[in-house]
Protein backbone atom coordinates (compact mmCIF):
# COMPACT_ATOMS: atom_id res chain seq x y z
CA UNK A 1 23.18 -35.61 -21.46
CA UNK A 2 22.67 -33.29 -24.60
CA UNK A 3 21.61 -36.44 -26.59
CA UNK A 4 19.15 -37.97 -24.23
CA UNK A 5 17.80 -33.80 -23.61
CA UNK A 6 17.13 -34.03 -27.12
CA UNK A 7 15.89 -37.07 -27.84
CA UNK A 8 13.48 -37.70 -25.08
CA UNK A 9 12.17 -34.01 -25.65
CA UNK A 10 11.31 -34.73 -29.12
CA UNK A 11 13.74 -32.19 -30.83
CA UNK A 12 16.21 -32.69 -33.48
CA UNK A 13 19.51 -34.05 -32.67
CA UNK A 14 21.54 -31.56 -33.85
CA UNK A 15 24.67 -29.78 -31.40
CA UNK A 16 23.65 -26.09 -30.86
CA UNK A 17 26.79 -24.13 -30.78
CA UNK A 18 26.35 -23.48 -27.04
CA UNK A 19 27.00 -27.73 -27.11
CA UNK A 20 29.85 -27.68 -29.18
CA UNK A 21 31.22 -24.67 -26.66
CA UNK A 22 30.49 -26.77 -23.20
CA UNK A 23 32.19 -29.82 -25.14
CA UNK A 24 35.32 -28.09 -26.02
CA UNK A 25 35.50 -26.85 -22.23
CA UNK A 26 34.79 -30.00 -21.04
CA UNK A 27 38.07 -31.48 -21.67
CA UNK A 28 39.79 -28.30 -21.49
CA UNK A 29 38.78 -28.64 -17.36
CA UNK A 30 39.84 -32.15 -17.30
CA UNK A 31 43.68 -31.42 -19.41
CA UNK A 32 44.00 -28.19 -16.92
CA UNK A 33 42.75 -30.42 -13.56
CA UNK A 34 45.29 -33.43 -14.50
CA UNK A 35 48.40 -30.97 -15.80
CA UNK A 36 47.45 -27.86 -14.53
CA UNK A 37 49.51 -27.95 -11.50
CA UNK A 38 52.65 -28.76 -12.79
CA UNK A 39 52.55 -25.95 -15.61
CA UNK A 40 50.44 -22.97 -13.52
CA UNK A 41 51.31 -22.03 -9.97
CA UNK A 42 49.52 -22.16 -6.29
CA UNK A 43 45.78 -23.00 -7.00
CA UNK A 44 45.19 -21.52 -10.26
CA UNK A 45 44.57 -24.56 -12.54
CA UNK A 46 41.86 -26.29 -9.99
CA UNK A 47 40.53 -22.74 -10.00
CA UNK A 48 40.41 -22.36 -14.01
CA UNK A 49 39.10 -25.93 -14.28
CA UNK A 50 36.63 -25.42 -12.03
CA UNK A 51 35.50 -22.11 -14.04
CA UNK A 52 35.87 -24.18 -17.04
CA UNK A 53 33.42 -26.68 -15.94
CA UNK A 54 30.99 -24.36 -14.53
CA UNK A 55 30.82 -22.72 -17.69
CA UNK A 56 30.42 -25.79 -19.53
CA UNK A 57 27.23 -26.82 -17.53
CA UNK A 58 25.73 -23.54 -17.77
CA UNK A 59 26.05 -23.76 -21.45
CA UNK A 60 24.46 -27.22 -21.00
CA UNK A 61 21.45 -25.55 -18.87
CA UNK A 62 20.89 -22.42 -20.83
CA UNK A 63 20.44 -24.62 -24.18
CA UNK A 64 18.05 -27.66 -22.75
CA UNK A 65 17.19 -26.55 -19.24
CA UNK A 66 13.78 -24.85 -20.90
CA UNK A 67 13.58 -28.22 -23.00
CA UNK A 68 13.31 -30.49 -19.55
CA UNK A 69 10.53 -28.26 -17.93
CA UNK A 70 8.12 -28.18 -21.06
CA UNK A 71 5.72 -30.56 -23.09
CA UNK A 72 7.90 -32.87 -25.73
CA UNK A 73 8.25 -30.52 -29.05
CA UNK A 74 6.94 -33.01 -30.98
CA UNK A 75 3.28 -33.69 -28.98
CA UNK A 76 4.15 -37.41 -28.29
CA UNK A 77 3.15 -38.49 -24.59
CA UNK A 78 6.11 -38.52 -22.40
């Protein structure tokens, strides 16, 4: 999604460091989700995966949410 954000908004394609942040938590979510529960007790890994990825998207909408509701950065139609 951060590619296509970027790309079809007209900005660089460079990975802010709020990107490289949700992409490191990203799989962190999925390796606690899948191997969580047989290291952590009770419901603690789905709940720390599921923090995980919620952080990870709000990383994703705090750096291009603003970019989908405004004009393209560059001033090309679309």
């Amino acid at each position: 999604m951060p590619r296509a954000t970027l790309g079809h908004t007209g900005h660089p394609l460079a990975a802010s460091p709020a990107m490289l942040a949700a992409w490191a938590l990203l799989p962190l979510a999925a390796l606690l989700r899948a191997f969580g529960p047989a290291l952590l007790p009770g419901p603690l890994p789905y709940a720390l995966a599921g923090a995980a990825w919620i952080a990870a998207f709000s990383l994703f909408l705090l750096a291009h949410g603003a970019m989908l509701l405004r004009p393209r950065a560059d001033g090309k139609p679309g």
